[in-house]
N, C-alpha and C. Protein backbone atom coordinates (compact mmCIF):
# COMPACT_ATOMS: atom_id res chain seq x y z
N UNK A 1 -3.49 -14.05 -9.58
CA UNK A 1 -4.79 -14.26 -10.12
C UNK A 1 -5.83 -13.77 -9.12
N UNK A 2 -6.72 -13.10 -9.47
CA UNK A 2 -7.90 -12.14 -8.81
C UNK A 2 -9.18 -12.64 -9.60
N UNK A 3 -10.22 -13.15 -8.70
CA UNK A 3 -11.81 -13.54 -9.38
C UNK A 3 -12.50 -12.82 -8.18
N UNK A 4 -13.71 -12.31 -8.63
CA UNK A 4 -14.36 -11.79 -7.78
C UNK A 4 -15.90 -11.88 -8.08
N UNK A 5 -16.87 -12.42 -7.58
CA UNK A 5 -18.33 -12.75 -7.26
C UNK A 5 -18.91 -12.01 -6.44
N UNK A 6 -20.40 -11.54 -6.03
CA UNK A 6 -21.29 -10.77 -5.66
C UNK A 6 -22.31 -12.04 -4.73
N UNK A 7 -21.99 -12.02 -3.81
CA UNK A 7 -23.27 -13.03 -2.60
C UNK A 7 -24.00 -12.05 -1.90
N UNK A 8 -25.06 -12.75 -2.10
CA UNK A 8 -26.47 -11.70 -1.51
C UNK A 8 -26.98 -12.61 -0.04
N UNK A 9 -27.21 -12.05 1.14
CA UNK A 9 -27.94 -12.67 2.23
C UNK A 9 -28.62 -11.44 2.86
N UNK A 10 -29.19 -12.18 3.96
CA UNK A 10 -30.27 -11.24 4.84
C UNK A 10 -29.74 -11.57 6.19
N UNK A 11 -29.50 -10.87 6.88
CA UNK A 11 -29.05 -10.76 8.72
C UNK A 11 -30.35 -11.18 8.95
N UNK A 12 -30.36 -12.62 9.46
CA UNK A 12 -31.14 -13.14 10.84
C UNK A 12 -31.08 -12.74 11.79
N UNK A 13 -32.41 -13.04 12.39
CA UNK A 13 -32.56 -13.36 14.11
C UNK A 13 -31.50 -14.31 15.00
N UNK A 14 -30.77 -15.18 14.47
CA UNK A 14 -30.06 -15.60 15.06
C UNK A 14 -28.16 -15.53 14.40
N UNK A 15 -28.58 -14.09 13.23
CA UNK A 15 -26.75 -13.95 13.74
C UNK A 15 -26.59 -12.51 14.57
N UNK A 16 -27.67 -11.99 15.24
CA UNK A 16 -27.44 -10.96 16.14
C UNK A 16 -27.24 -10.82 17.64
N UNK A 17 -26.93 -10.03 18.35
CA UNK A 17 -26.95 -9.88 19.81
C UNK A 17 -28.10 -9.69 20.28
N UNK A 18 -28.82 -9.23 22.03
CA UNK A 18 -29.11 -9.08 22.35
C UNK A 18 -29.86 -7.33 21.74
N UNK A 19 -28.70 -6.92 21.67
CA UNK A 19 -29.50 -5.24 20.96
C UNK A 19 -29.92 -5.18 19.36
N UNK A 20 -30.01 -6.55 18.83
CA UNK A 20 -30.29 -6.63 17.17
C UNK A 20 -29.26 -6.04 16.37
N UNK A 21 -28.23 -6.33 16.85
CA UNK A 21 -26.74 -5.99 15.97
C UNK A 21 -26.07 -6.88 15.31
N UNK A 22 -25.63 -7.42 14.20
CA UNK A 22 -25.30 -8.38 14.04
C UNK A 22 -23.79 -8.68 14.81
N UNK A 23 -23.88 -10.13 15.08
CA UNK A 23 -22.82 -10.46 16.27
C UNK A 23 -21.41 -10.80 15.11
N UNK A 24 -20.36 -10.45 16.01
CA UNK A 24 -18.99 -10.42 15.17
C UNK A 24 -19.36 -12.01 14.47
N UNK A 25 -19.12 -12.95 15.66
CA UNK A 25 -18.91 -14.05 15.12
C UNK A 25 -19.61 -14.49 13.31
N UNK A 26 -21.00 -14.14 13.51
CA UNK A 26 -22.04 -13.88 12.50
C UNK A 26 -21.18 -13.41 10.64
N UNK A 27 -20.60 -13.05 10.31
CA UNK A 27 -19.66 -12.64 9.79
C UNK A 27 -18.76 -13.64 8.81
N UNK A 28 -18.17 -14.36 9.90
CA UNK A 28 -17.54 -15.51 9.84
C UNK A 28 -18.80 -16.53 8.94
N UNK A 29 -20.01 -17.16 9.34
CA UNK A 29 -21.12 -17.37 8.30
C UNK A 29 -20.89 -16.57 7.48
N UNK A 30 -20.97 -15.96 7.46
CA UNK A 30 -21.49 -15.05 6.05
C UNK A 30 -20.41 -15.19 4.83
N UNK A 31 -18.96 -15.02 5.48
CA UNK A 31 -17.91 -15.41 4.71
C UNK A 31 -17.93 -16.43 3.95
N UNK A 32 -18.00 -17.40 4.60
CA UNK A 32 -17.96 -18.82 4.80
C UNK A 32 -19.05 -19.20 3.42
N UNK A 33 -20.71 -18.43 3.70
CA UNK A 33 -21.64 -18.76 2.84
C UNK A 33 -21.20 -18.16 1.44
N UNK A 34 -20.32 -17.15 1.22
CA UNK A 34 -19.95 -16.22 0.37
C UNK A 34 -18.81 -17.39 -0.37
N UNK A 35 -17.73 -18.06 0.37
CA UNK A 35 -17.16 -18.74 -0.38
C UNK A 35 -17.82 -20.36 -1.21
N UNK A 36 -18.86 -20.65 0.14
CA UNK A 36 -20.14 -21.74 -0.72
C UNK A 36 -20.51 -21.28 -2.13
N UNK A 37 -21.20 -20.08 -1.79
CA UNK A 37 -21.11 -19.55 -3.33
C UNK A 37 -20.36 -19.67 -4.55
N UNK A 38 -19.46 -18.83 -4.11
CA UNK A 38 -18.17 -18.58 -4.67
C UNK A 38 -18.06 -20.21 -6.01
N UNK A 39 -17.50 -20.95 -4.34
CA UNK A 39 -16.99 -22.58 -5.08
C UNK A 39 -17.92 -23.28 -5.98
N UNK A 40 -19.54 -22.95 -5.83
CA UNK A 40 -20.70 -23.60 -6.66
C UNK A 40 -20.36 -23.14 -8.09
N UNK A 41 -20.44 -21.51 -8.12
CA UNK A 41 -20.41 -21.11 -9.62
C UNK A 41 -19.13 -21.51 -9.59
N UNK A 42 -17.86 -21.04 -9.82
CA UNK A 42 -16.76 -21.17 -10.12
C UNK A 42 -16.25 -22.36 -10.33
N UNK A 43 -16.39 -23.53 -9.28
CA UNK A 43 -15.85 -24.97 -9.50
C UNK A 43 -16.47 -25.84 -9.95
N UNK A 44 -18.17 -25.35 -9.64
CA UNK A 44 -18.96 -26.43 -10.02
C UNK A 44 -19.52 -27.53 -8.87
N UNK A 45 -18.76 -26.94 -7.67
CA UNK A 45 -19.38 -27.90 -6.82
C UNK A 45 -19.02 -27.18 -5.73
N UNK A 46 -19.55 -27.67 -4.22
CA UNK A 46 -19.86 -26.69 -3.21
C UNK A 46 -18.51 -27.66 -2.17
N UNK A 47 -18.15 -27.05 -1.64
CA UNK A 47 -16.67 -27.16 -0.75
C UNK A 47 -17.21 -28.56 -0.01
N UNK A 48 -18.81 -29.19 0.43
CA UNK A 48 -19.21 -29.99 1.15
C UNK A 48 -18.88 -31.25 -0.21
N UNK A 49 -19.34 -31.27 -1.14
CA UNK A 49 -18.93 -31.50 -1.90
C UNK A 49 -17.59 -32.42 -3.09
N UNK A 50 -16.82 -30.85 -2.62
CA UNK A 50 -15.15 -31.37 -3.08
C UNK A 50 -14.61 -32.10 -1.39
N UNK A 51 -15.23 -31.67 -0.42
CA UNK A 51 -14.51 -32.63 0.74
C UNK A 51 -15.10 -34.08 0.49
N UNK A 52 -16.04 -34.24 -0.11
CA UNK A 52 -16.05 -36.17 -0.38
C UNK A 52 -15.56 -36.39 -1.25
N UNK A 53 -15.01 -35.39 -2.40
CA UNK A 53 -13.95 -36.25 -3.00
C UNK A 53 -12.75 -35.85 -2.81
N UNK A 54 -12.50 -35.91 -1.68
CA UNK A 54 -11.37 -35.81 -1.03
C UNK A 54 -10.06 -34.71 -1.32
N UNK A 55 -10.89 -33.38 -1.67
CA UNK A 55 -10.93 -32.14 -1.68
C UNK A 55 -10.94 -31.48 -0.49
N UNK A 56 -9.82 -31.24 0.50
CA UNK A 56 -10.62 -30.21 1.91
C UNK A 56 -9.55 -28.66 1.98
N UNK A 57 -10.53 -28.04 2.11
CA UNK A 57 -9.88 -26.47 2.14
C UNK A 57 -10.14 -26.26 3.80
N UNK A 58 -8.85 -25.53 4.51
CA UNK A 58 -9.04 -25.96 5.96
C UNK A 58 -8.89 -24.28 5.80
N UNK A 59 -9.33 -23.01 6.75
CA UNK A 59 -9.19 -21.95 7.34
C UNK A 59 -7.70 -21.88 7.73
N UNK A 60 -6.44 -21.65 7.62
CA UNK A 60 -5.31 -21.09 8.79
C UNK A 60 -4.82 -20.07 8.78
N UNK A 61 -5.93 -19.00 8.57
CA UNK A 61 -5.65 -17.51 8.28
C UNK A 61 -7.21 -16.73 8.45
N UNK A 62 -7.35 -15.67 9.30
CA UNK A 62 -8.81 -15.33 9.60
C UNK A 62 -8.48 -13.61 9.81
N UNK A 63 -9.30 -12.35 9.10
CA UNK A 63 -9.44 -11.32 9.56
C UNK A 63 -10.54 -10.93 9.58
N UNK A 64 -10.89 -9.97 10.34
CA UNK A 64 -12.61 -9.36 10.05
C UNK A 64 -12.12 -8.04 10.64
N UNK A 65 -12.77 -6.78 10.02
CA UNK A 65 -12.66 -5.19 10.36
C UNK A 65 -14.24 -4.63 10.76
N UNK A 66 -14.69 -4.46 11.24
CA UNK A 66 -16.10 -3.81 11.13
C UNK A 66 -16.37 -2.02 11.45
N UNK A 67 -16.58 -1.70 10.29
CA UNK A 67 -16.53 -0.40 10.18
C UNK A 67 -18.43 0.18 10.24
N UNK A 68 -19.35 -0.54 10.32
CA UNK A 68 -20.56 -0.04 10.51
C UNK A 68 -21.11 -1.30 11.02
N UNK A 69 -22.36 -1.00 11.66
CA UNK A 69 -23.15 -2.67 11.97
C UNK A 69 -23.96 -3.13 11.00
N UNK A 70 -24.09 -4.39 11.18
CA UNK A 70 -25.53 -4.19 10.26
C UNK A 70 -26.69 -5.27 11.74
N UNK A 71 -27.83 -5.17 10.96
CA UNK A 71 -29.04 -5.32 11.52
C UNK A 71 -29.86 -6.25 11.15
N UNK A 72 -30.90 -6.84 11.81
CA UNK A 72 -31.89 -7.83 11.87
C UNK A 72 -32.72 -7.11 10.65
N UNK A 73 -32.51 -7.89 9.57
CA UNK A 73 -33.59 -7.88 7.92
C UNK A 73 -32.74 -7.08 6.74
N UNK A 74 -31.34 -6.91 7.76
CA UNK A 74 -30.50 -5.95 6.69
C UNK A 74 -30.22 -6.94 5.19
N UNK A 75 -30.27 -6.50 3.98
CA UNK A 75 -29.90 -7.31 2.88
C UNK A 75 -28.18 -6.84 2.30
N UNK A 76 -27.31 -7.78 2.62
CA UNK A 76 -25.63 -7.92 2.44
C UNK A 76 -25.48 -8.11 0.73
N UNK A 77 -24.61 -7.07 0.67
CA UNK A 77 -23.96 -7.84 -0.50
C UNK A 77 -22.41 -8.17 0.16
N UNK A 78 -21.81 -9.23 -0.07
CA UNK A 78 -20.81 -9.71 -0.07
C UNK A 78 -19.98 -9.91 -0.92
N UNK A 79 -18.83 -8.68 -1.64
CA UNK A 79 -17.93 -9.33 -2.49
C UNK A 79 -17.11 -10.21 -2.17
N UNK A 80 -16.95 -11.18 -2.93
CA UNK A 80 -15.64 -12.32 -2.41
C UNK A 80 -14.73 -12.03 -3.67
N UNK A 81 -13.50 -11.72 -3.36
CA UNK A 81 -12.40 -12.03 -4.45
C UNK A 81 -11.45 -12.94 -4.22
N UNK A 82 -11.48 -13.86 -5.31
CA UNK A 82 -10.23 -15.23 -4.97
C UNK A 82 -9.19 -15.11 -5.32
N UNK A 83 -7.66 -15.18 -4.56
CA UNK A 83 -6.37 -14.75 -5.26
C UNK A 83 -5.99 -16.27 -4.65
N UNK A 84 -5.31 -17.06 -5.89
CA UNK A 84 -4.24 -18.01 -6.18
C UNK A 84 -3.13 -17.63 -4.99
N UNK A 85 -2.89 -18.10 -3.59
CA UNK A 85 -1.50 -17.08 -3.10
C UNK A 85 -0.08 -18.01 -3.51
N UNK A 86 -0.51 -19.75 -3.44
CA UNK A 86 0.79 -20.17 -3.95
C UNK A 86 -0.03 -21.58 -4.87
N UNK A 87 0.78 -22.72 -5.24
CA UNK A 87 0.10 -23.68 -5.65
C UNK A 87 -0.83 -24.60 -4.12
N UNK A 88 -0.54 -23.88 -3.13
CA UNK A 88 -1.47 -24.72 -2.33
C UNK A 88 -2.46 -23.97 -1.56
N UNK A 89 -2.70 -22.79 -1.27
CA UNK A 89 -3.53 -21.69 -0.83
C UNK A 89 -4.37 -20.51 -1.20
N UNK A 90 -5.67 -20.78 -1.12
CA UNK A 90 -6.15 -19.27 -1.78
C UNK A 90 -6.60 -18.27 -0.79
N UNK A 91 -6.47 -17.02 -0.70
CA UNK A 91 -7.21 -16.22 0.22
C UNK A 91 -8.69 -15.80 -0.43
N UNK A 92 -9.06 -15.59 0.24
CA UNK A 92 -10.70 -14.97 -0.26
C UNK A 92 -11.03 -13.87 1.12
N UNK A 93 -11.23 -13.02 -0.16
CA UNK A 93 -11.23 -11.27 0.51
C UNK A 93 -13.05 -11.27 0.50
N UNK A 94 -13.00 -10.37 1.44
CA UNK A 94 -14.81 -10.20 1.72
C UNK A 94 -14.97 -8.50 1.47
N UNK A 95 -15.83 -7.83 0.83
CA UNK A 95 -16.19 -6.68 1.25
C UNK A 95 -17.99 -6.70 1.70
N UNK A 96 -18.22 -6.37 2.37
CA UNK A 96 -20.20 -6.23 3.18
C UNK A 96 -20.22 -4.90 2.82
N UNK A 97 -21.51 -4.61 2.02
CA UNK A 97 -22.62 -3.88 1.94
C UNK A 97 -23.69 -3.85 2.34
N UNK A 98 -24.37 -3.04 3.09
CA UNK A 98 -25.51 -2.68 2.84
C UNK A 98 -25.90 -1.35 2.01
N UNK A 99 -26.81 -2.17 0.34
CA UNK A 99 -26.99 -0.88 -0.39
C UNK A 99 -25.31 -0.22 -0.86
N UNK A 100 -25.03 0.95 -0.94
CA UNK A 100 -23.96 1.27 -0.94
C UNK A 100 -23.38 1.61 0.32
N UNK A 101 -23.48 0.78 1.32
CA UNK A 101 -22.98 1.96 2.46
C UNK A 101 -21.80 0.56 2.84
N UNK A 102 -20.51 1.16 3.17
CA UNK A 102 -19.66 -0.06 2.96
C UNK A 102 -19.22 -0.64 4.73
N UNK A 103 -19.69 -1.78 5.40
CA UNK A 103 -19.77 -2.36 6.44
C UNK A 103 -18.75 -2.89 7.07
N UNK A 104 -18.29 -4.10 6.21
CA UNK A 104 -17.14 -4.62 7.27
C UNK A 104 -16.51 -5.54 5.77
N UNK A 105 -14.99 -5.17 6.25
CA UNK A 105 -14.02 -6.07 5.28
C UNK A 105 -13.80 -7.22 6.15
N UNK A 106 -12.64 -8.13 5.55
CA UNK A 106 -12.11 -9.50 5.64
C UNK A 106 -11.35 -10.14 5.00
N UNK A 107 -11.32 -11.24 5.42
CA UNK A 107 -10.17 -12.29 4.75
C UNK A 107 -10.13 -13.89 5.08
N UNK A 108 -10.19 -14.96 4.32
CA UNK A 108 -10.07 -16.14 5.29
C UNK A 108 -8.91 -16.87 3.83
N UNK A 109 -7.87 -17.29 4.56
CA UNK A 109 -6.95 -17.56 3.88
C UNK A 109 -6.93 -19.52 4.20
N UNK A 110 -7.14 -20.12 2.89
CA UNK A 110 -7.50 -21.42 3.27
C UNK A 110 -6.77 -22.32 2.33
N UNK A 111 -5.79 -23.54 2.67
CA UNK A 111 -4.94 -24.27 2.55
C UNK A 111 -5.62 -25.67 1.94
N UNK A 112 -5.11 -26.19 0.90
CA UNK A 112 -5.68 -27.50 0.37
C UNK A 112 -4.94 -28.66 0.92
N UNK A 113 -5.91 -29.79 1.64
CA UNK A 113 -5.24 -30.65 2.48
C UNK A 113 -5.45 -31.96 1.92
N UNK A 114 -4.70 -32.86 2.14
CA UNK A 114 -4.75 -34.09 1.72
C UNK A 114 -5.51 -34.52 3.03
N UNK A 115 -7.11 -35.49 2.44
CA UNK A 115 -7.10 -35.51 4.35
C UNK A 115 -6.67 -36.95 4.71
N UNK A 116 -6.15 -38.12 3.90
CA UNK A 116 -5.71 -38.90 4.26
C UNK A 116 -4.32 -39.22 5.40
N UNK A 117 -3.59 -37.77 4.70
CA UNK A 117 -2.36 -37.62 5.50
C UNK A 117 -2.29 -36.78 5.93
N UNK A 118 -3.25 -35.88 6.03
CA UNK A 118 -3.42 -34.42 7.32
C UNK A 118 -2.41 -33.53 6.32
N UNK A 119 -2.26 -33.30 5.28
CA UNK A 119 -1.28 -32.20 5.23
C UNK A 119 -1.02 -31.86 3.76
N UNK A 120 -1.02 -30.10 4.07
CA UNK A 120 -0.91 -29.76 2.81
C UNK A 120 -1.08 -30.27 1.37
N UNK A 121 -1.42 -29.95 0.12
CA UNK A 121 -1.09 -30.28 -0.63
C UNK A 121 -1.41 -29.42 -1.49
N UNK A 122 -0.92 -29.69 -3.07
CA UNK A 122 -1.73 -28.85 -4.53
C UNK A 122 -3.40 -28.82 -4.56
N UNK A 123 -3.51 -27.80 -5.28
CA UNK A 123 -4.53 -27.59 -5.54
C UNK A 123 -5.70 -28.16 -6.80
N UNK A 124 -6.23 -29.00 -6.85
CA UNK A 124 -5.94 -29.67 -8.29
C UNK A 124 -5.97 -28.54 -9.12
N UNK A 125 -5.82 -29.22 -10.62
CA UNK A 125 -4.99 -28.79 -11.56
C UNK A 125 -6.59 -27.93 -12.31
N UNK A 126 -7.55 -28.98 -12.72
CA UNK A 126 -8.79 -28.25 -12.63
C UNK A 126 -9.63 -26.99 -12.31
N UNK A 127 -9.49 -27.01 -10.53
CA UNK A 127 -9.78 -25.94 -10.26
C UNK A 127 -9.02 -24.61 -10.71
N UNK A 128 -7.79 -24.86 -10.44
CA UNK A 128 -6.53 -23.48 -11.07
C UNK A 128 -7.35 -23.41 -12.26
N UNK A 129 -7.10 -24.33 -13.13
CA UNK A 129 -7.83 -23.79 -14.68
C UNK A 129 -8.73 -23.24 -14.35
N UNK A 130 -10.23 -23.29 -13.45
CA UNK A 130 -11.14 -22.80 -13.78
C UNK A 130 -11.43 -20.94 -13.49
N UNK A 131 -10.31 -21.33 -12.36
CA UNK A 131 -10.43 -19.72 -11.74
C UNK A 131 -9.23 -18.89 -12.58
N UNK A 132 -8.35 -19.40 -13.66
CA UNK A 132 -7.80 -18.71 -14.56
C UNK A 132 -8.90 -18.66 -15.04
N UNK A 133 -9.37 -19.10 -16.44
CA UNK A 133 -10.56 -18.91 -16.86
C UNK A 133 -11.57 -17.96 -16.83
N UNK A 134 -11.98 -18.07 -15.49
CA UNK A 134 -12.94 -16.94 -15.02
C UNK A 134 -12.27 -15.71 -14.70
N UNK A 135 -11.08 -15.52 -14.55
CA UNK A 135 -10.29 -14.71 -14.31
C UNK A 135 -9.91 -13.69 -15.69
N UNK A 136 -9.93 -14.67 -16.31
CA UNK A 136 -9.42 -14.44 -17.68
C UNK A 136 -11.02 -13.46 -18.59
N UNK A 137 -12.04 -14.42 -18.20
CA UNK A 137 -13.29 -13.76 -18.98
C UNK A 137 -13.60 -12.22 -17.74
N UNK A 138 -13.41 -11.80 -16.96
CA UNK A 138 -13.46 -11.26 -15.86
C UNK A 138 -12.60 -9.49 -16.22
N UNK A 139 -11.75 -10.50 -16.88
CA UNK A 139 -10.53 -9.16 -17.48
C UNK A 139 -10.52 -8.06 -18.54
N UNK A 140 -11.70 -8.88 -19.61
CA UNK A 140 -12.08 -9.04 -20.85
C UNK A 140 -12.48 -7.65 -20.97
């Protein structure tokens, strides 16, 4: 299963270096805000959210490629695509734009945890439906 969404941001003053480049780490936000996204439309609620109801998606998988920089006022598009990888993990792929000019790929591969007992678990049953669903109207 493959869903894929469009997140829009602007490179701050404070995700750059010293020479107004945006800093690797910086990226990692952006991902991160891209899957906030992502989880609002798609689930209906924002990952801060599904962690009080005892919903937590933990990171144990991280890539970033940077093939151009971007810059202080640059405007990102961020594709995120969500793939199902088993009943307990989804990855979410990143592509960065600026305009058409294509910036830096990614990946953050993130595990559904029980947080009472620290460990693994399903994904509820809900969410799967919803990102079939959207998956499904997506295909259409």
């Amino acid at each position: 299963m493959v869903v894929k969404e469009t997140y829009t941001t602007t490179v701050k003053v404070y995700d750059t270096d010293f020479q107004g480049i945006s800093h690797y780490a910086s990226y990692y936000r952006f991902y991160t805000d891209a899957i906030t996204y992502f989880s609002e439309k798609v689930f209906g609620d924002s990952l801060e959210s599904l962690a009080y109801k005892g919903i937590w998606f933990v990171v144990v998988e991280s890539f970033s490629k940077y093939h151009k920089p971007a810059k202080i006022g640059d405007k990102l598009s961020i594709e995120v695509t969500a793939e199902l990888l088993n009943p307990k993990a989804i990855k979410y792929s990143f592509k960065i734009f600026r305009d058409m000019d294509f910036l830096t790929e990614g990946y953050l591969t993130m595990v559904c945890v029980d947080p009472k007992a620290w460990k693994s678990t399903e994904i509820p049953k809900d969410l799967v439906e919803k990102l079939n669903r959207l998956e499904t109207e997506q295909s259409v």
